[in-house]
PDB file of N, CA and C in Angstrom:
ATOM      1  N   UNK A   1      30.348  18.013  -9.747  1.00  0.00           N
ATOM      2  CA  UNK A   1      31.249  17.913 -10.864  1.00  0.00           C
ATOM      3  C   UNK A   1      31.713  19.321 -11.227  1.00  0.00           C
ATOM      4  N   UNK A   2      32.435  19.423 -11.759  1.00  0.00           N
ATOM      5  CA  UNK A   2      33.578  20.729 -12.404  1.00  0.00           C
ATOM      6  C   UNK A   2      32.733  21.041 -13.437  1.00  0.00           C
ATOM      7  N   UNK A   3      32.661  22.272 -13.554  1.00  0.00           N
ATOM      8  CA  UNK A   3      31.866  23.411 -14.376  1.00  0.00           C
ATOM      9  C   UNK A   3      32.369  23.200 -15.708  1.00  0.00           C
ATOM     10  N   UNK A   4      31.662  22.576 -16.491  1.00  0.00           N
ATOM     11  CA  UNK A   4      32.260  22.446 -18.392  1.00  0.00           C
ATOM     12  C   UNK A   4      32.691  20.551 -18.285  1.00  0.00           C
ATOM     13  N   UNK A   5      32.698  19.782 -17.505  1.00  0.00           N
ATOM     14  CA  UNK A   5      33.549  18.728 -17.242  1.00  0.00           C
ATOM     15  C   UNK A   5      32.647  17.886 -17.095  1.00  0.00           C
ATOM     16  N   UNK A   6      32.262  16.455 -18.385  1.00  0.00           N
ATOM     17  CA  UNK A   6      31.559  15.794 -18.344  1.00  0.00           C
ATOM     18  C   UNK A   6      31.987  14.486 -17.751  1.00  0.00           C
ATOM     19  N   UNK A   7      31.087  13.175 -18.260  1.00  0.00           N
ATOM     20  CA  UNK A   7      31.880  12.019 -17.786  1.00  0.00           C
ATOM     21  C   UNK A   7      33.367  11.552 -17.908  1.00  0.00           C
ATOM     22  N   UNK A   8      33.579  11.892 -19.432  1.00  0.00           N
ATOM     23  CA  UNK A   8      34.818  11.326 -20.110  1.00  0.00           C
ATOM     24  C   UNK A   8      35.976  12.664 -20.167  1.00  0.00           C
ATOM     25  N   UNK A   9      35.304  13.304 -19.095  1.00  0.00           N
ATOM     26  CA  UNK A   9      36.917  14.414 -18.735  1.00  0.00           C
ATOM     27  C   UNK A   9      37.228  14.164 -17.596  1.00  0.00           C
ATOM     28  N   UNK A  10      36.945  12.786 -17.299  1.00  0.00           N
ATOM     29  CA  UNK A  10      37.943  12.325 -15.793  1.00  0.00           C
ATOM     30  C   UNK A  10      38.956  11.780 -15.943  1.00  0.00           C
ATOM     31  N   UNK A  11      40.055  12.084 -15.502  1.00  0.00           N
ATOM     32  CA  UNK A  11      41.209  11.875 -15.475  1.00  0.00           C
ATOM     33  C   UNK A  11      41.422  10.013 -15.213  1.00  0.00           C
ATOM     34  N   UNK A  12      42.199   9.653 -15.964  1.00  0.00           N
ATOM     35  CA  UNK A  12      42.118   8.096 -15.419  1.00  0.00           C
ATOM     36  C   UNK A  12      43.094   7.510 -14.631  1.00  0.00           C
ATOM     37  N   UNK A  13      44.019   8.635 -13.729  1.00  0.00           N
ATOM     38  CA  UNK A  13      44.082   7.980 -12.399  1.00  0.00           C
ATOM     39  C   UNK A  13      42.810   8.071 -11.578  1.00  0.00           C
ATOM     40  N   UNK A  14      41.969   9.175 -11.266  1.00  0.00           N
ATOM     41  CA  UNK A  14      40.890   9.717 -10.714  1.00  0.00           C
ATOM     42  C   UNK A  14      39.640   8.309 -10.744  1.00  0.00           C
ATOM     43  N   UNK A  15      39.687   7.733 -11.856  1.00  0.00           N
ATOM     44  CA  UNK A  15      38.677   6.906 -12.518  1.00  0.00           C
ATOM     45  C   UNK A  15      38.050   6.269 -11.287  1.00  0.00           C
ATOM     46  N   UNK A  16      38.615   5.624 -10.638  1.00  0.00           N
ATOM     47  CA  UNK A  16      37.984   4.579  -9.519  1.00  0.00           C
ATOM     48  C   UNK A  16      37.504   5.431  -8.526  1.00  0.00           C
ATOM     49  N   UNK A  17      38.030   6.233  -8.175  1.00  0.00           N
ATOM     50  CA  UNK A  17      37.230   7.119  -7.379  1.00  0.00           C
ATOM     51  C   UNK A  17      36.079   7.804  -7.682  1.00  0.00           C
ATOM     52  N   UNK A  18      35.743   8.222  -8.868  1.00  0.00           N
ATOM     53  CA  UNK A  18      34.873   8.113  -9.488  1.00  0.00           C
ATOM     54  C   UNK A  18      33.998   7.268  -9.743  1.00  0.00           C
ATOM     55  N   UNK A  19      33.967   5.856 -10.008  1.00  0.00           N
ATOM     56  CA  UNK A  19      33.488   4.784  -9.760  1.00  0.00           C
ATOM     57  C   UNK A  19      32.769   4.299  -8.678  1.00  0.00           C
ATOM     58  N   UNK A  20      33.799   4.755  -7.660  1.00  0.00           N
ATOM     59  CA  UNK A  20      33.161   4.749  -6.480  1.00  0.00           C
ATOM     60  C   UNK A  20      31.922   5.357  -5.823  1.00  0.00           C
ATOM     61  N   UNK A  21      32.444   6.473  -6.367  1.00  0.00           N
ATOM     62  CA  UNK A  21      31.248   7.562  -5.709  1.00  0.00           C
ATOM     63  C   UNK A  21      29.949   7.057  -6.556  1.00  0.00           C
ATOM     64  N   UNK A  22      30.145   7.517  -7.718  1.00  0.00           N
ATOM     65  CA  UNK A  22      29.016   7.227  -8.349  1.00  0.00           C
ATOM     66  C   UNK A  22      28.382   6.099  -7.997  1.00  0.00           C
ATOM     67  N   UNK A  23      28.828   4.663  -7.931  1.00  0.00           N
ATOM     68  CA  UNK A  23      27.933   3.653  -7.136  1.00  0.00           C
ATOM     69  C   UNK A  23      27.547   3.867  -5.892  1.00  0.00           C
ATOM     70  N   UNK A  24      27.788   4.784  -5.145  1.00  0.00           N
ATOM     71  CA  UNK A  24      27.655   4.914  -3.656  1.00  0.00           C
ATOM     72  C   UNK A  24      26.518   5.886  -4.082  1.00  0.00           C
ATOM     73  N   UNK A  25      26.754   7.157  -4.635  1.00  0.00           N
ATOM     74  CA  UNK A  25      25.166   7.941  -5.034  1.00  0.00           C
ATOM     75  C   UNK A  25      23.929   6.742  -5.689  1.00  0.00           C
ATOM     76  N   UNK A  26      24.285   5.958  -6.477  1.00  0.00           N
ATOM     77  CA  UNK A  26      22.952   5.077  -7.086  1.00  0.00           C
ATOM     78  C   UNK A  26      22.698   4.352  -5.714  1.00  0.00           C
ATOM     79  N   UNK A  27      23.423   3.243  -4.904  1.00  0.00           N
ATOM     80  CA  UNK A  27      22.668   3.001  -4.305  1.00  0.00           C
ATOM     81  C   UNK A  27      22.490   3.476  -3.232  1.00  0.00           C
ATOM     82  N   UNK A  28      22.543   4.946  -2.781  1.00  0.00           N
ATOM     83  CA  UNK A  28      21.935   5.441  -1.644  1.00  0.00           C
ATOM     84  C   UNK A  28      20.521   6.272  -2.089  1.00  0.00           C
ATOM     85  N   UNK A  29      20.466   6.363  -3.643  1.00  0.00           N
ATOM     86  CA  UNK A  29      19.557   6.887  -3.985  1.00  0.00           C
ATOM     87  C   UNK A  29      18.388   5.820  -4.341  1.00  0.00           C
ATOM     88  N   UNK A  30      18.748   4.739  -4.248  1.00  0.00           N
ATOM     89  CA  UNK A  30      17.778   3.255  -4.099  1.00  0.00           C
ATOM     90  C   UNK A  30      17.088   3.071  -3.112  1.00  0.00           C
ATOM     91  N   UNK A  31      17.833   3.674  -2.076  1.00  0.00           N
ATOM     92  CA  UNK A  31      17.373   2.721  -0.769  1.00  0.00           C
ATOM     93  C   UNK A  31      16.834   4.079  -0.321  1.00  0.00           C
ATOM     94  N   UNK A  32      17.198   5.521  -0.602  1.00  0.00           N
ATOM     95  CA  UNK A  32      16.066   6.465   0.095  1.00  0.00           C
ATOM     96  C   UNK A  32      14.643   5.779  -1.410  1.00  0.00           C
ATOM     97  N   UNK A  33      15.009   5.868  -2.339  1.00  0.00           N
ATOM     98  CA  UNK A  33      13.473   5.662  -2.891  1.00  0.00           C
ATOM     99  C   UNK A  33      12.890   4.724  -2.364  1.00  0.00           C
ATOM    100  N   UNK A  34      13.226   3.629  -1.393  1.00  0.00           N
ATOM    101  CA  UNK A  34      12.619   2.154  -1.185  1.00  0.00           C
ATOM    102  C   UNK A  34      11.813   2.800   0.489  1.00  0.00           C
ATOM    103  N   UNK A  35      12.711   3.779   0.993  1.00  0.00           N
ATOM    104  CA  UNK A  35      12.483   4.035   2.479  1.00  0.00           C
ATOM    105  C   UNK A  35      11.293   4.916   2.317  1.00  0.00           C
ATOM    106  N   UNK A  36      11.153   5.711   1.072  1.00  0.00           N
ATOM    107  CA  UNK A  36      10.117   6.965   1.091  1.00  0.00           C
ATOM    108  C   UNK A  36       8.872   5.910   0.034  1.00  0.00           C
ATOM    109  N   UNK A  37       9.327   4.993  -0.362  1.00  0.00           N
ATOM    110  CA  UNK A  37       7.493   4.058  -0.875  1.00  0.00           C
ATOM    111  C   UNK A  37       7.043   3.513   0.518  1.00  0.00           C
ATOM    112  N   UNK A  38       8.050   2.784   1.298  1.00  0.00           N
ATOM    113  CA  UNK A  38       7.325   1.975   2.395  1.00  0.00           C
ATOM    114  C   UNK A  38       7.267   3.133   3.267  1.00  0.00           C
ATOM    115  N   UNK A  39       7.689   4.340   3.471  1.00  0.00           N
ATOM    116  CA  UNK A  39       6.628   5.304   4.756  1.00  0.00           C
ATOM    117  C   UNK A  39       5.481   5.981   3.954  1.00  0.00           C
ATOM    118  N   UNK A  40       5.368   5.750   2.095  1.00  0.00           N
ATOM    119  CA  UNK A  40       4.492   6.179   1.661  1.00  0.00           C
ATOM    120  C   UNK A  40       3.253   5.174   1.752  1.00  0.00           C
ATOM    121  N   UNK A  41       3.617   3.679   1.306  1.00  0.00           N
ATOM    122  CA  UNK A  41       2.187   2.809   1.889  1.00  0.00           C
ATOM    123  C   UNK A  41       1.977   2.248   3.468  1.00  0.00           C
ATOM    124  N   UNK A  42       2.545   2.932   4.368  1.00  0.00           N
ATOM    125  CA  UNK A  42       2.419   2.812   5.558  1.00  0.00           C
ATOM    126  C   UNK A  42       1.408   4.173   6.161  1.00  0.00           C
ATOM    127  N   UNK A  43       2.086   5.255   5.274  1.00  0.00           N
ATOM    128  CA  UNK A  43       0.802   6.579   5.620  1.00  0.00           C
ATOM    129  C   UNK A  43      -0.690   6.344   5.079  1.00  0.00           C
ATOM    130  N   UNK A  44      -0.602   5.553   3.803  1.00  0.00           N
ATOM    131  CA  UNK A  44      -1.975   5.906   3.182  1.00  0.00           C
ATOM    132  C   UNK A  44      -2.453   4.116   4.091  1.00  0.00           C
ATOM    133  N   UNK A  45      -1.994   3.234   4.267  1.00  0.00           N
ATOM    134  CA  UNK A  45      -2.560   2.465   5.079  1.00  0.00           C
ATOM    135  C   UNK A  45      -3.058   3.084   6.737  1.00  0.00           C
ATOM    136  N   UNK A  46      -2.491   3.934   7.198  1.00  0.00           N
ATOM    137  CA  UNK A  46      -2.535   4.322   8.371  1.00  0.00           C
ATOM    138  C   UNK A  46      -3.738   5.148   8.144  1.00  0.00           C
ATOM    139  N   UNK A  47      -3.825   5.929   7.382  1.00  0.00           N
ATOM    140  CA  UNK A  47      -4.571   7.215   6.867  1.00  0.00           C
ATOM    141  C   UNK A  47      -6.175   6.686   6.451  1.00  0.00           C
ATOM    142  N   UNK A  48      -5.978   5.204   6.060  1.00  0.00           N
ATOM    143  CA  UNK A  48      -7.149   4.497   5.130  1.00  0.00           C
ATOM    144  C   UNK A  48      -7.981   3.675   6.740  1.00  0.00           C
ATOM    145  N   UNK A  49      -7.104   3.116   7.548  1.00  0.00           N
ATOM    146  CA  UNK A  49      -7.483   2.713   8.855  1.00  0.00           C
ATOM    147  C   UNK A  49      -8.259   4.097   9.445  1.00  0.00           C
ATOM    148  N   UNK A  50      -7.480   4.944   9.669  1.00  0.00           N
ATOM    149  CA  UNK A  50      -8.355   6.419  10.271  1.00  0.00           C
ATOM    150  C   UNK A  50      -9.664   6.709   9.937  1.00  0.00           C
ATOM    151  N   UNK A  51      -9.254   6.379   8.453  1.00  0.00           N
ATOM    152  CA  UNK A  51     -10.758   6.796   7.548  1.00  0.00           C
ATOM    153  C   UNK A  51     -11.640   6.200   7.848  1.00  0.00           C
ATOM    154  N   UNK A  52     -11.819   4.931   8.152  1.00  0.00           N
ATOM    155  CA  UNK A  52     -13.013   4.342   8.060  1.00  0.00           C
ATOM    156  C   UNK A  52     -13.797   4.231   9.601  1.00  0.00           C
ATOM    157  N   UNK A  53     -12.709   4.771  10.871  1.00  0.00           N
ATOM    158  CA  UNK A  53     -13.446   5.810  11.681  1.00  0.00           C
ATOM    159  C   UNK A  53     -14.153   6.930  11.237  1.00  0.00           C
ATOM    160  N   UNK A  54     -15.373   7.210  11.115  1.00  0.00           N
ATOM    161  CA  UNK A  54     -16.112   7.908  10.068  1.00  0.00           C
ATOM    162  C   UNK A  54     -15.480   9.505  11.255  1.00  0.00           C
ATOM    163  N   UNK A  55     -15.416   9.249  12.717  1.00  0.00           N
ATOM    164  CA  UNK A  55     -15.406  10.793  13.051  1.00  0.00           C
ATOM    165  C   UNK A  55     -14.176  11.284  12.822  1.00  0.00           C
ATOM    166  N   UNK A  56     -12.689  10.026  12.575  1.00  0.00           N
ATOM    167  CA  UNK A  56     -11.642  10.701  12.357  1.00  0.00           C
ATOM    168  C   UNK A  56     -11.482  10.840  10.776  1.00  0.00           C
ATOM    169  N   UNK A  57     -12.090  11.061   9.619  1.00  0.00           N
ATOM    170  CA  UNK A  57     -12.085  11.005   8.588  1.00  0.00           C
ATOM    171  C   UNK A  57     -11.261  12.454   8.206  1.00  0.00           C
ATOM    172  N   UNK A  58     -11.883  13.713   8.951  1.00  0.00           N
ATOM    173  CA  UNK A  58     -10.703  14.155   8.228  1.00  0.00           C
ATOM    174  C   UNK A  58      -9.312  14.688   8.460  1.00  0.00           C
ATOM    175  N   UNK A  59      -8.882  14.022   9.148  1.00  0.00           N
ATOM    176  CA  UNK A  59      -7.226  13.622   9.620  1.00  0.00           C
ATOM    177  C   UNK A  59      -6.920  12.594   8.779  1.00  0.00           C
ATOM    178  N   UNK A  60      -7.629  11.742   8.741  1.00  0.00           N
ATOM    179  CA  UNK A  60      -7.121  10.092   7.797  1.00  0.00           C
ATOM    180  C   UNK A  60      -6.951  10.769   6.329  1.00  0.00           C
ATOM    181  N   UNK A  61      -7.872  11.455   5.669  1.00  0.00           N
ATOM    182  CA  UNK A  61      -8.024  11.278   4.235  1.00  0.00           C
ATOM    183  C   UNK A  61      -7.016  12.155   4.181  1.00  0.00           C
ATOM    184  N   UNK A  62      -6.246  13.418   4.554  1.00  0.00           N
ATOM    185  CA  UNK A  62      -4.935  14.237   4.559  1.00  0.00           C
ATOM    186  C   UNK A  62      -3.763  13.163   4.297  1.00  0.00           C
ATOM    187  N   UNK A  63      -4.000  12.285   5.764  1.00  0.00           N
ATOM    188  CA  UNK A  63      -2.417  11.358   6.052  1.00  0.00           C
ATOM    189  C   UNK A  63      -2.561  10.524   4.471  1.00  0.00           C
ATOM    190  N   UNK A  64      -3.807  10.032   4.238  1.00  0.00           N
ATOM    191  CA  UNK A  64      -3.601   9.112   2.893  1.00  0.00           C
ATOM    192  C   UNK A  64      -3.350   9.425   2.036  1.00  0.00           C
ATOM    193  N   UNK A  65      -3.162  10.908   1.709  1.00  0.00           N
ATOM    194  CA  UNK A  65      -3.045  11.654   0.290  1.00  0.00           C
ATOM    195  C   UNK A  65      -2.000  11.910   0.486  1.00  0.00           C
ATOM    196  N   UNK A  66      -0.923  12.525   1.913  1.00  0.00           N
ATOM    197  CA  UNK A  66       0.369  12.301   1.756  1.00  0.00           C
ATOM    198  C   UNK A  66       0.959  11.051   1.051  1.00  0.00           C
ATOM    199  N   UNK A  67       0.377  10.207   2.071  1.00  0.00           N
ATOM    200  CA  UNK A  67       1.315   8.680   1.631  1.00  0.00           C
ATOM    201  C   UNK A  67       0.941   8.634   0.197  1.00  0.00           C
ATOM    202  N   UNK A  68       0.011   8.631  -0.187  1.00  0.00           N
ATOM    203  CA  UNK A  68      -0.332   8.375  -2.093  1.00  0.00           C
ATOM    204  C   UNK A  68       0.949   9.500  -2.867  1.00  0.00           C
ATOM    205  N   UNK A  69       1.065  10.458  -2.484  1.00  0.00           N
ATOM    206  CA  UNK A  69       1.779  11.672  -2.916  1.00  0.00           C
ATOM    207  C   UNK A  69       3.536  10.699  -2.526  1.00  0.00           C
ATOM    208  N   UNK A  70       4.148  10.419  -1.358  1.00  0.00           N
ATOM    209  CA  UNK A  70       5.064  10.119  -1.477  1.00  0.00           C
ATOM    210  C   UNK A  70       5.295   8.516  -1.958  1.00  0.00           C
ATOM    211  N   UNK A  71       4.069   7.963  -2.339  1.00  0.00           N
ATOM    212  CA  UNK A  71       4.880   6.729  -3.247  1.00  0.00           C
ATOM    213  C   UNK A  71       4.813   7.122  -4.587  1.00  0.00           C
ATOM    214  N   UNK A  72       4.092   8.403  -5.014  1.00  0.00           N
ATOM    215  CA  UNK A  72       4.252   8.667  -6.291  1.00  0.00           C
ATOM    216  C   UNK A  72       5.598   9.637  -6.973  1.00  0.00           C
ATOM    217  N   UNK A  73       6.562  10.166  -5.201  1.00  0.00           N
ATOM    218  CA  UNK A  73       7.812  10.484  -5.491  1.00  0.00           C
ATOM    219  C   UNK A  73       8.694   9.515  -5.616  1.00  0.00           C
ATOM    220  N   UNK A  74       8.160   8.438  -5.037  1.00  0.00           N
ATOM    221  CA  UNK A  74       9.152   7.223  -4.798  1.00  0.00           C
ATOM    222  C   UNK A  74       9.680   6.286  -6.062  1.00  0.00           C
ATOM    223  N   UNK A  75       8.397   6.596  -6.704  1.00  0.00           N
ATOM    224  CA  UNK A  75       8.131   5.883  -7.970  1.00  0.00           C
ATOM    225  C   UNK A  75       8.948   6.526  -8.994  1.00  0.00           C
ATOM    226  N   UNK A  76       8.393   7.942  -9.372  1.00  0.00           N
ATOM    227  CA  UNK A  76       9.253   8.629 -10.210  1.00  0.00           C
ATOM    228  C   UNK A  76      10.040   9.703 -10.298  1.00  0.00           C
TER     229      UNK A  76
END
């Protein structure tokens, strides 16, 4: 956006294009949050399987604290 230039200083031929975009940023910003929870409970499932190989434990408990860490970006 233009430096000093909030929502309601868009021009209203401009408007729909505006419209546009902005729905195209929400839902691409949906579907990366949906893509980064499911590779986040796919790591700490992967990571939680490792674990309970007691000799690969500490490779697993790393991968699971990623995945815990990226569903907690995913989330908020």
């Amino acid at each position: 956006m233009i430096a000093g230039m909030s929502d309601r200083d868009v021009p209203i031929l401009l408007w729909p294009f505006y419209a546009l975009w902005r729905l195209l940023t929400f839902v691409l910003e949906m579907v990366g949050r949906l893509i980064c929870a499911l590779i986040g409970l796919a790591l700490m499932a992967a990571g939680t399987a490792i674990t309970i190989t007691i000799l690969a434990a500490p490779i697993g408990i790393p991968i699971a604290a990623v995945g815990f860490l990226l569903l907690v970006r995913a989330v908020f």
